[in-house]
C-alpha atoms as a PDB file:
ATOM      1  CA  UNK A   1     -17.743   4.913  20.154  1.00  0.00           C
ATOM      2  CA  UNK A   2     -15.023   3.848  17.630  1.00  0.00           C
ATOM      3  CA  UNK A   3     -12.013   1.946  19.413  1.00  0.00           C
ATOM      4  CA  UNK A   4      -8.373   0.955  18.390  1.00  0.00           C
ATOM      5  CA  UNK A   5     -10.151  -1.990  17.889  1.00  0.00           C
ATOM      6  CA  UNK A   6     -12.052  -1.010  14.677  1.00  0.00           C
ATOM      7  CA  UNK A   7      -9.352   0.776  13.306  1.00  0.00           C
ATOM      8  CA  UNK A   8      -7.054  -2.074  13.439  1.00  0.00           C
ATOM      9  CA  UNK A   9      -9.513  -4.355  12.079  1.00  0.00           C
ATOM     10  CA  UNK A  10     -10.537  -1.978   9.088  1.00  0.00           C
ATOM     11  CA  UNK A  11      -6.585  -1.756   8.963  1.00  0.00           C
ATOM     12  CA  UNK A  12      -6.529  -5.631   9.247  1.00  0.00           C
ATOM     13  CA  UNK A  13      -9.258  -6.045   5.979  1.00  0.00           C
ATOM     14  CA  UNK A  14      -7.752  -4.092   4.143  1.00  0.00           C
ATOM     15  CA  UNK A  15      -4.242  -5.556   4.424  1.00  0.00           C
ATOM     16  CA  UNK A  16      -5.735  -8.527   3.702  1.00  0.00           C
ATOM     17  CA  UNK A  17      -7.105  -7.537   0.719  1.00  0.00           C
ATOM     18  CA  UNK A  18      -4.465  -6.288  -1.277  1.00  0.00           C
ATOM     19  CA  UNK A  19      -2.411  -9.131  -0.006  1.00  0.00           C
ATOM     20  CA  UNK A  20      -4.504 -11.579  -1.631  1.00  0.00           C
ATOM     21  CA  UNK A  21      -4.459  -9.819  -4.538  1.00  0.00           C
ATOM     22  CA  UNK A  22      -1.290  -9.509  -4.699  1.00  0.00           C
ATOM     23  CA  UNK A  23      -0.983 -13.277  -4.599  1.00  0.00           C
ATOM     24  CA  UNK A  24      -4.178 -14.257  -7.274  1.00  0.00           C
ATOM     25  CA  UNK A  25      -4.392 -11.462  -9.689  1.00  0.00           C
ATOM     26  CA  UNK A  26      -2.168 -11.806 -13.510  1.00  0.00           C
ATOM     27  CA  UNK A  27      -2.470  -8.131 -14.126  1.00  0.00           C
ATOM     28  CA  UNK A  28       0.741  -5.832 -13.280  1.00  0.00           C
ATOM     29  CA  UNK A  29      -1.351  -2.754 -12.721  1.00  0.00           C
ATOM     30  CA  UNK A  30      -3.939  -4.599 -10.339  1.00  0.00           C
ATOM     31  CA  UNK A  31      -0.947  -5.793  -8.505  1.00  0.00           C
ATOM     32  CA  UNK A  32       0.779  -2.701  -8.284  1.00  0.00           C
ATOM     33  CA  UNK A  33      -2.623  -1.330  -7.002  1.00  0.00           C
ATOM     34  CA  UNK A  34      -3.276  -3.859  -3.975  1.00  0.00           C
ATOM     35  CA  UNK A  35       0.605  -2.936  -3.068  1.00  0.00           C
ATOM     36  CA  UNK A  36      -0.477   0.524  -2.335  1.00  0.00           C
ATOM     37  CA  UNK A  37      -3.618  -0.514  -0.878  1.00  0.00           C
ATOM     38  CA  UNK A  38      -1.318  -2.604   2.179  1.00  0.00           C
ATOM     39  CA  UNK A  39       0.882   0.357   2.100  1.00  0.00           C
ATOM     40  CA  UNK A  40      -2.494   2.336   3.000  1.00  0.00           C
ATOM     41  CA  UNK A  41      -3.546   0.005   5.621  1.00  0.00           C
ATOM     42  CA  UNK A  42      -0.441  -0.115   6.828  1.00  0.00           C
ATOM     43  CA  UNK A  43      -0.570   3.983   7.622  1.00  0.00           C
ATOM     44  CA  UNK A  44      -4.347   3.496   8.804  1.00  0.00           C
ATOM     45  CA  UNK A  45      -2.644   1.287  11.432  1.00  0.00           C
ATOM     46  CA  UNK A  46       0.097   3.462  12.326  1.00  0.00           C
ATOM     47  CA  UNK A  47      -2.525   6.538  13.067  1.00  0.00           C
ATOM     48  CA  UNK A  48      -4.768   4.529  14.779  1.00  0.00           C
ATOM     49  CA  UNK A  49      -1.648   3.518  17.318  1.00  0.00           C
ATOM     50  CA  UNK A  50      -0.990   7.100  17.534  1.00  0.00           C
ATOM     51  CA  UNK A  51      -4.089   8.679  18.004  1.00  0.00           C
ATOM     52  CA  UNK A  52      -4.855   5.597  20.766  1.00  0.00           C
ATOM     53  CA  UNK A  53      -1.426   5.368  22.264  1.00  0.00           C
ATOM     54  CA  UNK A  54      -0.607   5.252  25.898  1.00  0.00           C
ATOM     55  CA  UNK A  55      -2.103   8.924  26.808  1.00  0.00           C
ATOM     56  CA  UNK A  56      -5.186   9.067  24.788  1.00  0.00           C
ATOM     57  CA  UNK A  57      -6.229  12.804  26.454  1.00  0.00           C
ATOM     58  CA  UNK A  58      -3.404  14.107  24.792  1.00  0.00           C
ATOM     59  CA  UNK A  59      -2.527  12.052  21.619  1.00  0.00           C
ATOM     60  CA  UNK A  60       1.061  12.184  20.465  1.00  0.00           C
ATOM     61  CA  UNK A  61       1.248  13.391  16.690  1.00  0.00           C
ATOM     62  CA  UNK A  62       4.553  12.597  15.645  1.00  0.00           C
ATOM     63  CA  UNK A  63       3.534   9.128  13.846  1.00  0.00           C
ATOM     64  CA  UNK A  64       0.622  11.361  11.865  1.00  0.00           C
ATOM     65  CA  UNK A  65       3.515  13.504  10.359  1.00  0.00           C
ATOM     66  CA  UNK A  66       5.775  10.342   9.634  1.00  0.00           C
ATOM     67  CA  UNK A  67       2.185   8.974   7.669  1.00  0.00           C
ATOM     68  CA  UNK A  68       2.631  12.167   5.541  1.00  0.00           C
ATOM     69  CA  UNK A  69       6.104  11.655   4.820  1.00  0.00           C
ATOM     70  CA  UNK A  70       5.616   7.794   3.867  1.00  0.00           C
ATOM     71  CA  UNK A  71       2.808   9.361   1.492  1.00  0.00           C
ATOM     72  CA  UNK A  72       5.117  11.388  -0.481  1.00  0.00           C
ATOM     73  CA  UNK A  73       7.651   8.594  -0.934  1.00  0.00           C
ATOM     74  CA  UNK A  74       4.319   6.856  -2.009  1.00  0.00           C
ATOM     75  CA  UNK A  75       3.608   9.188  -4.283  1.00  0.00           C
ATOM     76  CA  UNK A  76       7.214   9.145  -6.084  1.00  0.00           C
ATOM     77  CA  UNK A  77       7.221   4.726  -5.868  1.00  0.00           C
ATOM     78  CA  UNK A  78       3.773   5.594  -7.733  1.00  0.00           C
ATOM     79  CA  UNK A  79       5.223   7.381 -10.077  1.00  0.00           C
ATOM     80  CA  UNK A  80       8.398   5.447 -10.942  1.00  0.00           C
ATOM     81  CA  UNK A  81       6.617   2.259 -10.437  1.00  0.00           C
ATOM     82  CA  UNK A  82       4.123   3.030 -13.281  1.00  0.00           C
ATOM     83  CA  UNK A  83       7.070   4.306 -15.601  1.00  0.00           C
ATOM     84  CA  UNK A  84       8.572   0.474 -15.563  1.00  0.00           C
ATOM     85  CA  UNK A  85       5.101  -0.953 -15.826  1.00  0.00           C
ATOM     86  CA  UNK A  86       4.664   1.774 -18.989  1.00  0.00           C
ATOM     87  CA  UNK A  87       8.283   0.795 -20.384  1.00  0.00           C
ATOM     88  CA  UNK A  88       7.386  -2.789 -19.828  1.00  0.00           C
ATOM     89  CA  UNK A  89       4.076  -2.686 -21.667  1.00  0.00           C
ATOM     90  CA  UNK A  90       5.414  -0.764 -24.532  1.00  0.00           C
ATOM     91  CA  UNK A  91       8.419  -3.303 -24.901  1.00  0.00           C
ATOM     92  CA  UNK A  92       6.159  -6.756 -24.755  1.00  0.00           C
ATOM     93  CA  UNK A  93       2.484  -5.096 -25.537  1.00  0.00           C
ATOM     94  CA  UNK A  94       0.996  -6.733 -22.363  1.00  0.00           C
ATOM     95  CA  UNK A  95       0.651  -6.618 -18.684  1.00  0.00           C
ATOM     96  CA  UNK A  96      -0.003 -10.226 -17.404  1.00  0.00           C
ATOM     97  CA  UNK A  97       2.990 -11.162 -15.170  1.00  0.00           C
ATOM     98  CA  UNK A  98       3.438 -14.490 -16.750  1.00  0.00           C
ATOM     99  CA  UNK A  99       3.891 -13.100 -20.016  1.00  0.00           C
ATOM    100  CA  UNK A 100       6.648 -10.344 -18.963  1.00  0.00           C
ATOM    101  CA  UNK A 101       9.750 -12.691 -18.662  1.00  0.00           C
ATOM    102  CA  UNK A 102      12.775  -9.515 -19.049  1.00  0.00           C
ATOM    103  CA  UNK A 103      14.358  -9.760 -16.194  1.00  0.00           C
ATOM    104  CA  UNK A 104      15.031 -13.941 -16.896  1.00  0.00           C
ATOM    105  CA  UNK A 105      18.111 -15.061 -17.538  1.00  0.00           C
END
């Protein structure tokens, strides 16, 4: 029988995992790509709580609906997040972070 247990710790991994690379990886779009990846864990977690909560005969399915919500204003920081990574590439040819220095003084 799966638990809130395994959710959380699936939840947990994968948190992990795009935090870390967030913090090691050079490359804009891989960056961009472990964000969403926390962002999903993050909603993995907030179902689980839901679907475990305090009555678990009758789970409460109000936090499922906000996890739809937070995926459409996902779906439009995908889409204006890879419009600056596109402007930014065209403008300095690359996508290692080191080498985009724009927003410097």
């Amino acid at each position: 029988m799966i638990t809130l247990n395994h959710y959380l710790l699936a939840g947990g991994l994968l948190f992990a995992t795009g935090f870390a690379g967030v913090l090691l990886r050079r490359n804009i779009l891989v960056i961009f790509m472990c964000l969403e990846m926390m962002l999903g864990a993050a909603n993995l977690s907030l179902v689980a709580f839901s679907r475990f909560g305090a009555n678990a005969a009758v789970p409460d399915y109000n936090a499922q609906v906000l996890v739809f919500f937070i995926i459409t204003v996902a779906a439009a920081e995908v889409a204006v997040g890879l419009a600056i990574i596109v402007a930014l590439y065209r403008l300095r040819q690359t996508t290692h972070v080191e080498d985009i220095n724009l927003l410097k003084f």
